[in-house]
C-alpha atoms as a PDB file:
ATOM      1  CA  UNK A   1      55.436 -33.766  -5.483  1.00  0.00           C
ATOM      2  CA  UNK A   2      58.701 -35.301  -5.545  1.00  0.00           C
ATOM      3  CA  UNK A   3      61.616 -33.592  -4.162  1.00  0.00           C
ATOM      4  CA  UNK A   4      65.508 -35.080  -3.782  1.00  0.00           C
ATOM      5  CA  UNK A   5      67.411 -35.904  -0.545  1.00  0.00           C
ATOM      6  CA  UNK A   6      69.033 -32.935   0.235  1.00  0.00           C
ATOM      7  CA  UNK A   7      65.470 -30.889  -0.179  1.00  0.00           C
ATOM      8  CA  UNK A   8      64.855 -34.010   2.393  1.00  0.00           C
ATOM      9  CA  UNK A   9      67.359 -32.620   4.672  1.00  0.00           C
ATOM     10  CA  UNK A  10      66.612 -28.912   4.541  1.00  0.00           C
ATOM     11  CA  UNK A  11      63.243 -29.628   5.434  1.00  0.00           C
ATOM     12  CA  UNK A  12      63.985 -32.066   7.874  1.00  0.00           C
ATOM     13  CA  UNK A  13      66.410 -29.229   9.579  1.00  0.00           C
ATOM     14  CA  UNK A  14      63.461 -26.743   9.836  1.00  0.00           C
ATOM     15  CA  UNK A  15      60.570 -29.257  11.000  1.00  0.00           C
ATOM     16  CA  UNK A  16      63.406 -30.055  13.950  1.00  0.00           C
ATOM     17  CA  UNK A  17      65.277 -26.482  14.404  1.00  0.00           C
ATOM     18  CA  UNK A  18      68.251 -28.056  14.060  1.00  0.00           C
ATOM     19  CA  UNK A  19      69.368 -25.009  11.414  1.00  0.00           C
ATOM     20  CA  UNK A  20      68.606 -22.540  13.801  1.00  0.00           C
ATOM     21  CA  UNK A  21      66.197 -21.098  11.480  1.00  0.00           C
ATOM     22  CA  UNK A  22      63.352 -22.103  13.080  1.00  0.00           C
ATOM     23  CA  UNK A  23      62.113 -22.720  16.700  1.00  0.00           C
ATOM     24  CA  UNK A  24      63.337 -25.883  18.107  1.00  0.00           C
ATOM     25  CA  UNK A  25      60.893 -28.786  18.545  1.00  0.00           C
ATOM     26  CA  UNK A  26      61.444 -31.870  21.056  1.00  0.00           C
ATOM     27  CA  UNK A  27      60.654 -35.531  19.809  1.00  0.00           C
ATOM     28  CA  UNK A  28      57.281 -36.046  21.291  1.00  0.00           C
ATOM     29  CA  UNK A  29      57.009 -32.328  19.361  1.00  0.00           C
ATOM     30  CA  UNK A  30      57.602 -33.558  16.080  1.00  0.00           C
ATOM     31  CA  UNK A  31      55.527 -36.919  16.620  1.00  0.00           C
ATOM     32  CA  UNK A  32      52.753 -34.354  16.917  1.00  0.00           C
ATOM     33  CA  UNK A  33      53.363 -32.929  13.660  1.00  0.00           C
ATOM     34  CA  UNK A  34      54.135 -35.745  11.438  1.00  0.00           C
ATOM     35  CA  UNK A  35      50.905 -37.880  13.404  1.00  0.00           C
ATOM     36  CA  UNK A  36      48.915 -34.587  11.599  1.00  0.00           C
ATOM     37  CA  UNK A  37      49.899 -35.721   8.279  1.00  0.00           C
ATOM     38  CA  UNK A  38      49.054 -39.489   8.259  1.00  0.00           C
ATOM     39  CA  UNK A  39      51.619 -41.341  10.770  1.00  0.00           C
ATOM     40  CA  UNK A  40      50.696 -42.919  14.320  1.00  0.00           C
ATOM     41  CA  UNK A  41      53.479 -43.152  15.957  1.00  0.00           C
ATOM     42  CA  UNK A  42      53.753 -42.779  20.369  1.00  0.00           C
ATOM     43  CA  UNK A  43      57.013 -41.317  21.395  1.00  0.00           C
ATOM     44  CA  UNK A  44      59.387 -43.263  23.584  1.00  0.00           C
ATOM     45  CA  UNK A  45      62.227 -45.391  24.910  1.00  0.00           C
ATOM     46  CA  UNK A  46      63.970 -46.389  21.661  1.00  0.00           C
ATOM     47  CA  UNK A  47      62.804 -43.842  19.599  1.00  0.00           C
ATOM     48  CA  UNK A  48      65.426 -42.346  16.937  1.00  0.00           C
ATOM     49  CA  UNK A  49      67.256 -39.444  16.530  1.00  0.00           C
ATOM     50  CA  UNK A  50      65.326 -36.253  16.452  1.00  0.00           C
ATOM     51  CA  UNK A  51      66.884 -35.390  13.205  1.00  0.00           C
ATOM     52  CA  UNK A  52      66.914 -39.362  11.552  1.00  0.00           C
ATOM     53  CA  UNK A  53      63.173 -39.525  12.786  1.00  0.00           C
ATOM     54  CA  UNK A  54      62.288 -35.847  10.674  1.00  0.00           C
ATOM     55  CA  UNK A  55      63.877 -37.159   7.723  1.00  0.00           C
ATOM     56  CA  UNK A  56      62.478 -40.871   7.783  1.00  0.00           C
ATOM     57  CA  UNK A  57      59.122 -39.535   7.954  1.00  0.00           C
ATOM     58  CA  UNK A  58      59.308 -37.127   5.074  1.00  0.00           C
ATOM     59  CA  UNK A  59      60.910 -39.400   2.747  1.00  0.00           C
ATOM     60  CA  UNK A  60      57.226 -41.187   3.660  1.00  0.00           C
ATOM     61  CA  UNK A  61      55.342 -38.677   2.602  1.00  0.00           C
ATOM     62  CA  UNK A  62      57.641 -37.825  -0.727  1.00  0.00           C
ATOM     63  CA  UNK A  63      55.917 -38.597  -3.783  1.00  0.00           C
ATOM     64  CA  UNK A  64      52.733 -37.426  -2.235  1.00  0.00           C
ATOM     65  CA  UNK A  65      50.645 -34.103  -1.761  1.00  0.00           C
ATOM     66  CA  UNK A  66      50.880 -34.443   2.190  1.00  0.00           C
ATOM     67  CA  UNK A  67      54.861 -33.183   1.294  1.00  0.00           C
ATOM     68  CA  UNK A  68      53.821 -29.683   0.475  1.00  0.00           C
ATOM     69  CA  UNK A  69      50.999 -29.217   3.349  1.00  0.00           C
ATOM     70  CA  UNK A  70      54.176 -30.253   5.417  1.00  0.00           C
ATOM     71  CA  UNK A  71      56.452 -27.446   4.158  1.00  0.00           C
ATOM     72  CA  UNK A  72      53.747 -24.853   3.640  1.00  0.00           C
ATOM     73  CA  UNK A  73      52.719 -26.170   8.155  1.00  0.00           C
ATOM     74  CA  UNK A  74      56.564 -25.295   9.699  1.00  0.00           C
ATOM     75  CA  UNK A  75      57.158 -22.312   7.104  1.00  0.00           C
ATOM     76  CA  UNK A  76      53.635 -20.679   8.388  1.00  0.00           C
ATOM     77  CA  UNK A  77      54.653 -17.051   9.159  1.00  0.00           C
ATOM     78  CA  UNK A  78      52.426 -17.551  12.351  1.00  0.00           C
ATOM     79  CA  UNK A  79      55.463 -20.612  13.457  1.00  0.00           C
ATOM     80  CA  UNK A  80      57.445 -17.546  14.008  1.00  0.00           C
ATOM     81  CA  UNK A  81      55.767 -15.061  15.489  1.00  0.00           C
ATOM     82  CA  UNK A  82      57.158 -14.294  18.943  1.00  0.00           C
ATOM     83  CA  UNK A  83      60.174 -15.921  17.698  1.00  0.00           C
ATOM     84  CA  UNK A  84      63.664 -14.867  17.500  1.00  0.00           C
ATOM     85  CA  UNK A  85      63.823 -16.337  13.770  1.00  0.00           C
ATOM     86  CA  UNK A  86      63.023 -14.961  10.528  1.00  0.00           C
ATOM     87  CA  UNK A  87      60.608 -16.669   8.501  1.00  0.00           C
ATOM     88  CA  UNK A  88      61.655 -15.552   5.122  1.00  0.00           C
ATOM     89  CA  UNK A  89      65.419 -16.691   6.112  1.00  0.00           C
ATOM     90  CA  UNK A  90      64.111 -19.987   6.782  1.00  0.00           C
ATOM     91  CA  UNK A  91      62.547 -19.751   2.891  1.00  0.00           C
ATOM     92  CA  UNK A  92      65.396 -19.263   1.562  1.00  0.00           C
ATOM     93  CA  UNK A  93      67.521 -21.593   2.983  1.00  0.00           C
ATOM     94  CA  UNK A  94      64.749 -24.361   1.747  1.00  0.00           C
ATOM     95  CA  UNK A  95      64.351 -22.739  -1.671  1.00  0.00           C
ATOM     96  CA  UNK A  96      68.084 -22.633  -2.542  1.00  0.00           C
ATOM     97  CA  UNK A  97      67.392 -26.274  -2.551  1.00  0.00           C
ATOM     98  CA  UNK A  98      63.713 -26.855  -3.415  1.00  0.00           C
ATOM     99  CA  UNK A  99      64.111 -24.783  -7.028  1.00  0.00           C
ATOM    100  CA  UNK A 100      66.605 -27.975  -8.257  1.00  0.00           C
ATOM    101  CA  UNK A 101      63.154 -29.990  -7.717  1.00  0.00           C
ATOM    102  CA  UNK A 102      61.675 -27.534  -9.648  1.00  0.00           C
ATOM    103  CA  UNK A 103      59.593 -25.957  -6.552  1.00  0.00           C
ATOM    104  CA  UNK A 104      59.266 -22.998  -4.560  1.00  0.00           C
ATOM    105  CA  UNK A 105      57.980 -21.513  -1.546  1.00  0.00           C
ATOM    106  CA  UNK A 106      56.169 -17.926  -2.001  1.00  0.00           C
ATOM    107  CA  UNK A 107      53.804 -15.944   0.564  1.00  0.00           C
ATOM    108  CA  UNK A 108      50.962 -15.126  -0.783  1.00  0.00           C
ATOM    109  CA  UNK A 109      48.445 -13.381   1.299  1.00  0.00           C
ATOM    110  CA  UNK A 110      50.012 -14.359   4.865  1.00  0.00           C
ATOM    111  CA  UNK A 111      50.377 -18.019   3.961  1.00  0.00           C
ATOM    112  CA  UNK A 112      53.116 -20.141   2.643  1.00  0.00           C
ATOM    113  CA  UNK A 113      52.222 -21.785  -1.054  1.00  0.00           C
ATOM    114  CA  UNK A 114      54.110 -23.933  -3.323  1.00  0.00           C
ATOM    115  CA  UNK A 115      54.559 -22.538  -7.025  1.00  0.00           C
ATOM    116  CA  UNK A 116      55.837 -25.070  -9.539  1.00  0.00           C
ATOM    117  CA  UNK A 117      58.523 -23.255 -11.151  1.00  0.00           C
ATOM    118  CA  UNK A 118      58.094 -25.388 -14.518  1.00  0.00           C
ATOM    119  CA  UNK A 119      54.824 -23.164 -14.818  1.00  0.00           C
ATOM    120  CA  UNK A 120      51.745 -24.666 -16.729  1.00  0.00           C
ATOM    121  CA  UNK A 121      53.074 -26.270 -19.728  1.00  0.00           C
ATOM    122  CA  UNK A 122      51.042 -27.259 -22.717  1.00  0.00           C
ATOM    123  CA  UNK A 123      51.172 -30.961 -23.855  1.00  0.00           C
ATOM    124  CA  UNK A 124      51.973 -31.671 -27.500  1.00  0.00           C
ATOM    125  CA  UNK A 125      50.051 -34.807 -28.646  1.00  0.00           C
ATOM    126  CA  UNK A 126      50.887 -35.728 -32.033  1.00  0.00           C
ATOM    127  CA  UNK A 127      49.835 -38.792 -34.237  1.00  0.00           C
ATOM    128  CA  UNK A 128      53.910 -39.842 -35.031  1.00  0.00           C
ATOM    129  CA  UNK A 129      54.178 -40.524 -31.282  1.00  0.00           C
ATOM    130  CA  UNK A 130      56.186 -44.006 -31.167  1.00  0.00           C
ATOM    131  CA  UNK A 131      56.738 -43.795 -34.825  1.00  0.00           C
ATOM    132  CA  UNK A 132      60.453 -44.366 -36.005  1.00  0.00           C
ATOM    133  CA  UNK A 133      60.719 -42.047 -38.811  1.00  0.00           C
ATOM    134  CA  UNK A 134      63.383 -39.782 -38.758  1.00  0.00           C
ATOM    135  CA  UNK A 135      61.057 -36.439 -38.994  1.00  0.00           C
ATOM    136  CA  UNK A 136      58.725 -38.145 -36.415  1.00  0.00           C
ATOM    137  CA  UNK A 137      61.640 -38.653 -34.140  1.00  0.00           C
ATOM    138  CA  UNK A 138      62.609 -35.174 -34.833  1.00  0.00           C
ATOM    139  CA  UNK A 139      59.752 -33.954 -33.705  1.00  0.00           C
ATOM    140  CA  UNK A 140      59.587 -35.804 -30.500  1.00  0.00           C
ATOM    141  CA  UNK A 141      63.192 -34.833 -30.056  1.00  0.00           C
ATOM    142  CA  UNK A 142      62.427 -30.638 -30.415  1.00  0.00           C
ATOM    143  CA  UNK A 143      59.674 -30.961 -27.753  1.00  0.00           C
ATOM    144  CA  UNK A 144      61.925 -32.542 -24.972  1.00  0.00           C
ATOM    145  CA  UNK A 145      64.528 -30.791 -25.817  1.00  0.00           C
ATOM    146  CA  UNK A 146      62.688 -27.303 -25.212  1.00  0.00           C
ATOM    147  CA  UNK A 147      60.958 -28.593 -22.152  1.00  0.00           C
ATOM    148  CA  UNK A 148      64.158 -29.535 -20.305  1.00  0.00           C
ATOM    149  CA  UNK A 149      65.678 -26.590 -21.456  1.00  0.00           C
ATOM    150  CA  UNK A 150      63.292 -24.675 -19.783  1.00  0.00           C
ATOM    151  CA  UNK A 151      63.789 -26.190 -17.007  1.00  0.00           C
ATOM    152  CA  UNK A 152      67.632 -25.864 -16.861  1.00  0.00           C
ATOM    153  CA  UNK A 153      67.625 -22.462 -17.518  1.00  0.00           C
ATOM    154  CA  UNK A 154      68.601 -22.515 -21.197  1.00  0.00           C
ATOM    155  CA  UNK A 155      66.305 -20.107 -22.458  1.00  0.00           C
ATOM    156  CA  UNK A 156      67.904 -18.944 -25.767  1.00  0.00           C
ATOM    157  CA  UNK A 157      68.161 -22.877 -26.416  1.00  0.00           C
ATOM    158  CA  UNK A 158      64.201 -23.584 -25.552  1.00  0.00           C
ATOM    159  CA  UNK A 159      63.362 -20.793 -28.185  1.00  0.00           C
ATOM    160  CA  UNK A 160      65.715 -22.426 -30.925  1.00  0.00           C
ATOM    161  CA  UNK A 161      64.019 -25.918 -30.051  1.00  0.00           C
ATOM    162  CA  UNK A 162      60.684 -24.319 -30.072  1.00  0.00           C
ATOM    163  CA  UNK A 163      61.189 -23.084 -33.854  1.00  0.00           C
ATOM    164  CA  UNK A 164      62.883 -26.019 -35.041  1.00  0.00           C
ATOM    165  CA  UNK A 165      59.641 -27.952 -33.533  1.00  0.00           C
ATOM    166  CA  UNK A 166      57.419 -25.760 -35.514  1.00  0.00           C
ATOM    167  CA  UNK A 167      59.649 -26.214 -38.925  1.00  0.00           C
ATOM    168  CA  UNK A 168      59.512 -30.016 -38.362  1.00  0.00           C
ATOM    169  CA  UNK A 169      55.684 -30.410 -37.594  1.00  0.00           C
ATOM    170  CA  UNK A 170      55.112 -28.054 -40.658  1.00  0.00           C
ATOM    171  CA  UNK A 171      57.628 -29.783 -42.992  1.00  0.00           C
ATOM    172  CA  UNK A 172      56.321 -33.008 -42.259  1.00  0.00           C
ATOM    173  CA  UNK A 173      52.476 -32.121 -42.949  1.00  0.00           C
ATOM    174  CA  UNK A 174      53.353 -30.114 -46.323  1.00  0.00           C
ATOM    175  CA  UNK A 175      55.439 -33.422 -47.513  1.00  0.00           C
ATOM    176  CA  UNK A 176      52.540 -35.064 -46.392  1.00  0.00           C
ATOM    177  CA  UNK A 177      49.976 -32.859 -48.358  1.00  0.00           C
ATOM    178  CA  UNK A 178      51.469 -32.633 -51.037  1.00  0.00           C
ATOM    179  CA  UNK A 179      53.885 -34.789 -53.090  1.00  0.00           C
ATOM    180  CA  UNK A 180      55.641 -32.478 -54.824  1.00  0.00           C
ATOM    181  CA  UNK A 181      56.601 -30.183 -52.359  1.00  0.00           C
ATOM    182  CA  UNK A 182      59.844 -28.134 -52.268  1.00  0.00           C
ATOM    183  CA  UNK A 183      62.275 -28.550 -50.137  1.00  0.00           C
ATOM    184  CA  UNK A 184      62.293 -26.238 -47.308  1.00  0.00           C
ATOM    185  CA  UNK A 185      64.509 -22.888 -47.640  1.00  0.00           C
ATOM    186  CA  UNK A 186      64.954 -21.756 -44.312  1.00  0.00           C
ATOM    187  CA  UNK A 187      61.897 -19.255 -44.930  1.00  0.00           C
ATOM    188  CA  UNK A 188      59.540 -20.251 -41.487  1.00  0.00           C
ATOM    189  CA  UNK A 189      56.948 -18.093 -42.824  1.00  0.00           C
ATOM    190  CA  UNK A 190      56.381 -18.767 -46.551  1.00  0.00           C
ATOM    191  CA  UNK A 191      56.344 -22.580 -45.353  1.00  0.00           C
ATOM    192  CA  UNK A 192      53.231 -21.971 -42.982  1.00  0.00           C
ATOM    193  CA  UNK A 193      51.914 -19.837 -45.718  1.00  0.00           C
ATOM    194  CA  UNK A 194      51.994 -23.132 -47.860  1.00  0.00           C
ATOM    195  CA  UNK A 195      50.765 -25.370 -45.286  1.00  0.00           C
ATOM    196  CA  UNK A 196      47.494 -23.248 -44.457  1.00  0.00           C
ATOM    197  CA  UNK A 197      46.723 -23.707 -48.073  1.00  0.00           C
ATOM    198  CA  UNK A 198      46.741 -27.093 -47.602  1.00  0.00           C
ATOM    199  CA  UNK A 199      45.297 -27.060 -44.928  1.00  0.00           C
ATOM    200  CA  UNK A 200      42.491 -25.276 -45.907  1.00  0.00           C
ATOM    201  CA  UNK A 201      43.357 -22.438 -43.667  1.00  0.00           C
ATOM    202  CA  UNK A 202      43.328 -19.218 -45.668  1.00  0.00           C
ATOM    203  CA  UNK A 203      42.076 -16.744 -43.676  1.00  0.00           C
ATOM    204  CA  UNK A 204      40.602 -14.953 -47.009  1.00  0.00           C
ATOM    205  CA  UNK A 205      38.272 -17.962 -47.969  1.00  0.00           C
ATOM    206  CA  UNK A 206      34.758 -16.274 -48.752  1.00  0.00           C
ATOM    207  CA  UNK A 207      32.958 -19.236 -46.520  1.00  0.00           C
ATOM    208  CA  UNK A 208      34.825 -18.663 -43.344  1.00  0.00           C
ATOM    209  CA  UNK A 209      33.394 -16.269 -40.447  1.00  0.00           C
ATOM    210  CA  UNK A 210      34.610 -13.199 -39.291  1.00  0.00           C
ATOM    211  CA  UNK A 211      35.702 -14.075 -36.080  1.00  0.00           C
ATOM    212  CA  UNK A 212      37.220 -17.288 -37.122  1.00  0.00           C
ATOM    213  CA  UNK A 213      38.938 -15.174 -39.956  1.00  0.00           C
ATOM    214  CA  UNK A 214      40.702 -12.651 -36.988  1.00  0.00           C
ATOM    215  CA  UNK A 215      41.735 -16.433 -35.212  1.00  0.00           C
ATOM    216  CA  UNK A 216      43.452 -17.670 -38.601  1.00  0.00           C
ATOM    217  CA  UNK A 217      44.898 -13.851 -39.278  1.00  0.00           C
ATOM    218  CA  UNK A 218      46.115 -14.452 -35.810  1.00  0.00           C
ATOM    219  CA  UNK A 219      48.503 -17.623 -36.357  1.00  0.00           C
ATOM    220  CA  UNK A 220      49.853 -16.282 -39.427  1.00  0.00           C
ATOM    221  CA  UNK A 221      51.195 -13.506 -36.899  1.00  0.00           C
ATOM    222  CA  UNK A 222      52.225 -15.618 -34.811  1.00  0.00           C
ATOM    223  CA  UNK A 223      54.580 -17.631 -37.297  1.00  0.00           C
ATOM    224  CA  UNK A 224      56.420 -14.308 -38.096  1.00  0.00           C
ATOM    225  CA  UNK A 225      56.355 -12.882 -34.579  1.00  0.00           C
ATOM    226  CA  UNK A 226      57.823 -16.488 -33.343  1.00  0.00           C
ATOM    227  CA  UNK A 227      60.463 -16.234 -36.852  1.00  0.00           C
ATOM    228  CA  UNK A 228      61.352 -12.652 -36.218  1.00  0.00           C
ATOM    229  CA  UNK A 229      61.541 -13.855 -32.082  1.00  0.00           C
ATOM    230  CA  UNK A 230      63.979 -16.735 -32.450  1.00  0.00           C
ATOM    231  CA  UNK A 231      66.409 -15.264 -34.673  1.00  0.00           C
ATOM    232  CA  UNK A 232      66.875 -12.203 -31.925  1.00  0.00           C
ATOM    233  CA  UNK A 233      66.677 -14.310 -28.950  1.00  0.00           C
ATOM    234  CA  UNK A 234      67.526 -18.211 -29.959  1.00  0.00           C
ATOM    235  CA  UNK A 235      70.997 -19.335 -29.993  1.00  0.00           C
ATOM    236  CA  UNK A 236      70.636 -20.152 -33.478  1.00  0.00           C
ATOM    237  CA  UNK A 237      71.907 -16.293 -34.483  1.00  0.00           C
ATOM    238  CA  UNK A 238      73.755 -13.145 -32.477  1.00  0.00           C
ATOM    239  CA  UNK A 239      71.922 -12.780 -29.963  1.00  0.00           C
ATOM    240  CA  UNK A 240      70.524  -9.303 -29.764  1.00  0.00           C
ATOM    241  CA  UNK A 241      68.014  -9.904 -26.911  1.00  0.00           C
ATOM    242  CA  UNK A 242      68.426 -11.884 -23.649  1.00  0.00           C
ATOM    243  CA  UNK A 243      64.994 -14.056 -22.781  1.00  0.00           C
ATOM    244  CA  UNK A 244      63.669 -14.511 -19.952  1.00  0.00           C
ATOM    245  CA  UNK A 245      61.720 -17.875 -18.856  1.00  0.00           C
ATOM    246  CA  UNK A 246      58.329 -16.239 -19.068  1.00  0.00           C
ATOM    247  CA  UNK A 247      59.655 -15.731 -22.618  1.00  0.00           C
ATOM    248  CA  UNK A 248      60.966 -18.921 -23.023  1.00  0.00           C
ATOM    249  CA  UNK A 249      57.659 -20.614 -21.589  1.00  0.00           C
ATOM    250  CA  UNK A 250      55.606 -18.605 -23.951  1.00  0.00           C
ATOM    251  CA  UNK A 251      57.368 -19.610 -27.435  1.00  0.00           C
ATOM    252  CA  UNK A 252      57.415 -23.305 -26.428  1.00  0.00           C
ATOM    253  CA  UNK A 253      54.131 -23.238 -25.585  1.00  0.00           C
ATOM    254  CA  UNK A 254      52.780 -21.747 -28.723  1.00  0.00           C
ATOM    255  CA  UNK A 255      54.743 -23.833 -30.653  1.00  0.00           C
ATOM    256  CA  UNK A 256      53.409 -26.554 -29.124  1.00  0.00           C
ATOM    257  CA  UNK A 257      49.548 -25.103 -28.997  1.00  0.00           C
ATOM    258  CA  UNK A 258      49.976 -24.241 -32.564  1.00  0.00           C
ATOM    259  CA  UNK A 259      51.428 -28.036 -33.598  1.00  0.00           C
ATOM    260  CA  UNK A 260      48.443 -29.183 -31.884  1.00  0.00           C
ATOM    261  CA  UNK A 261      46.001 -27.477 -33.879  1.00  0.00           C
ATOM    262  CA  UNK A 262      48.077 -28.197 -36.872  1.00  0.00           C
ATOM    263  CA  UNK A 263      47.914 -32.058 -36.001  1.00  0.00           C
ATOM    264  CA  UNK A 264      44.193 -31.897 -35.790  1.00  0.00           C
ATOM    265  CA  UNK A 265      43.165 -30.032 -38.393  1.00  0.00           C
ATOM    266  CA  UNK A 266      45.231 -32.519 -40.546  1.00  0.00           C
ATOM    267  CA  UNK A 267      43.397 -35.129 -38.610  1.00  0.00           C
ATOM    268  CA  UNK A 268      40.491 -33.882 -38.993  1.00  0.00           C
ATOM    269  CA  UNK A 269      39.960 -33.255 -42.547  1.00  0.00           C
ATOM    270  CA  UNK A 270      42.012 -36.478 -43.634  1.00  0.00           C
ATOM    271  CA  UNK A 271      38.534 -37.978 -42.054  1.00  0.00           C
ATOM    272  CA  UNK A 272      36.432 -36.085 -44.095  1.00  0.00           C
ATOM    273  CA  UNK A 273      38.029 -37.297 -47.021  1.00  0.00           C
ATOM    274  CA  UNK A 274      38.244 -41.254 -46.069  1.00  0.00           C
END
């Protein structure tokens, strides 16, 4: 977990009670506490600032799981029991700095937790990776673009970025395929439609299972629920629907689930055939 300097500070200003959010804690205090998470250090003559030692010693940890333990030990709703503070002021003031870092601090079940606000993202891996062709770079371009937007906020962007990801991988796979293909009309759906030929994808084909069929029936759906989803909530159109990030998170990352699969059945059958 790596968080920025003035996370660095907030924290620092609870561990110490500096803020007056939290109860105050002496030097040899805070030796105590920071000696629980790795350091050995013996309080006295020459030792630093209260606040400079706090901060010194977390930018130590930073980078490293011991800084969330940390955070999750001096927001403990048991730190201020008894207390004259209130624990969930003391979250906010560190979480109106901790979400730029793309972190927060929940209580879940009497304890303090760290959610990553970024959520659990799906990976794209796709064979053009490093390749300098425009519709390769493309691609790599659609699936940074959607994952920072995500993470700025830009929701209505992410979902554009998301569908022009999905128009690239499939554009590039039907050129690919097949030589002679026509050039693409805007029409997300007929273009899948054309690429699970190819593919060998048809959910109709006599030789493939039933459940396997309902699996194949279901990306189809989800090309026209992802079309019909981007032009009411990307930036692309008038938007006629706000999205949320759960929305956001949810497009890219069946976009991205989706390319996969694309990818490797591509890879997969190209095999067969070599």
């Amino acid at each position: 977990m790596k968080i920025t300097e003035r996370t660095i500070s907030a924290i620092g200003k609870i561990a110490t009670g500096d803020e007056h959010l939290s109860t105050y804690r002496s030097g040899p205090q805070l030796v105590r506490l920071f000696n629980e998470f790795g350091t050995n250090d013996i309080y006295g003559q020459g030792f630093p600032s209260r606040w400079q030692y706090a901060e010194d010693k977390i930018r130590s940890l930073n980078g490293t799981d011991a800084i969330g333990a940390l955070l999750c030990q001096i927001l403990d709703p048991r730190e201020f029991m008894d207390t004259e503070f209130s624990m969930s002021e003391a979250v906010q003031y560190v979480n109106a700095r901790f979400k730029y870092d793309g972190y927060e601090v929940v209580i879940d079940n009497g304890l303090a937790k760290i959610r990553d606000l970024a959520g659990i993202a799906v990976t794209c891996e796709h064979p053009f990776q490093g390749s300098k062709k425009e519709g390769h770079l493309f691609i790599d371009e659609q699936i940074k673009k959607a994952e920072t937007k995500i993470k700025e906020g830009d929701y209505d962007g992410a979902i554009t970025n998301a569908r022009s990801l999905l128009e690239a991988v499939l554009t590039e796979l039907e050129k690919t395929l097949d030589k002679n293909a026509p050039p693409y009309d805007g029409d997300l759906t007929k273009l899948y439609k054309r690429v699970q030929k190819l593919l060998n994808l048809e959910p109709g084909r006599p030789d493939i299972e039933g459940p396997l069929k309902q699996v194949l029936s279901g990306l189809s759906s989800i090309v026209n629920g992802m079309a019909g989803l981007s032009n009411k909530m990307g930036d692309r159109h008038v938007r006629s629907y706000k999205p949320n990030k759960h929305h956001a998170s949810l497009v890219v990352n069946t976009a991205k689930t989706l390319a996969n699969f694309l990818f490797e059945t591509h890879q997969y059958q190209k095999g067969k055939s070599s």
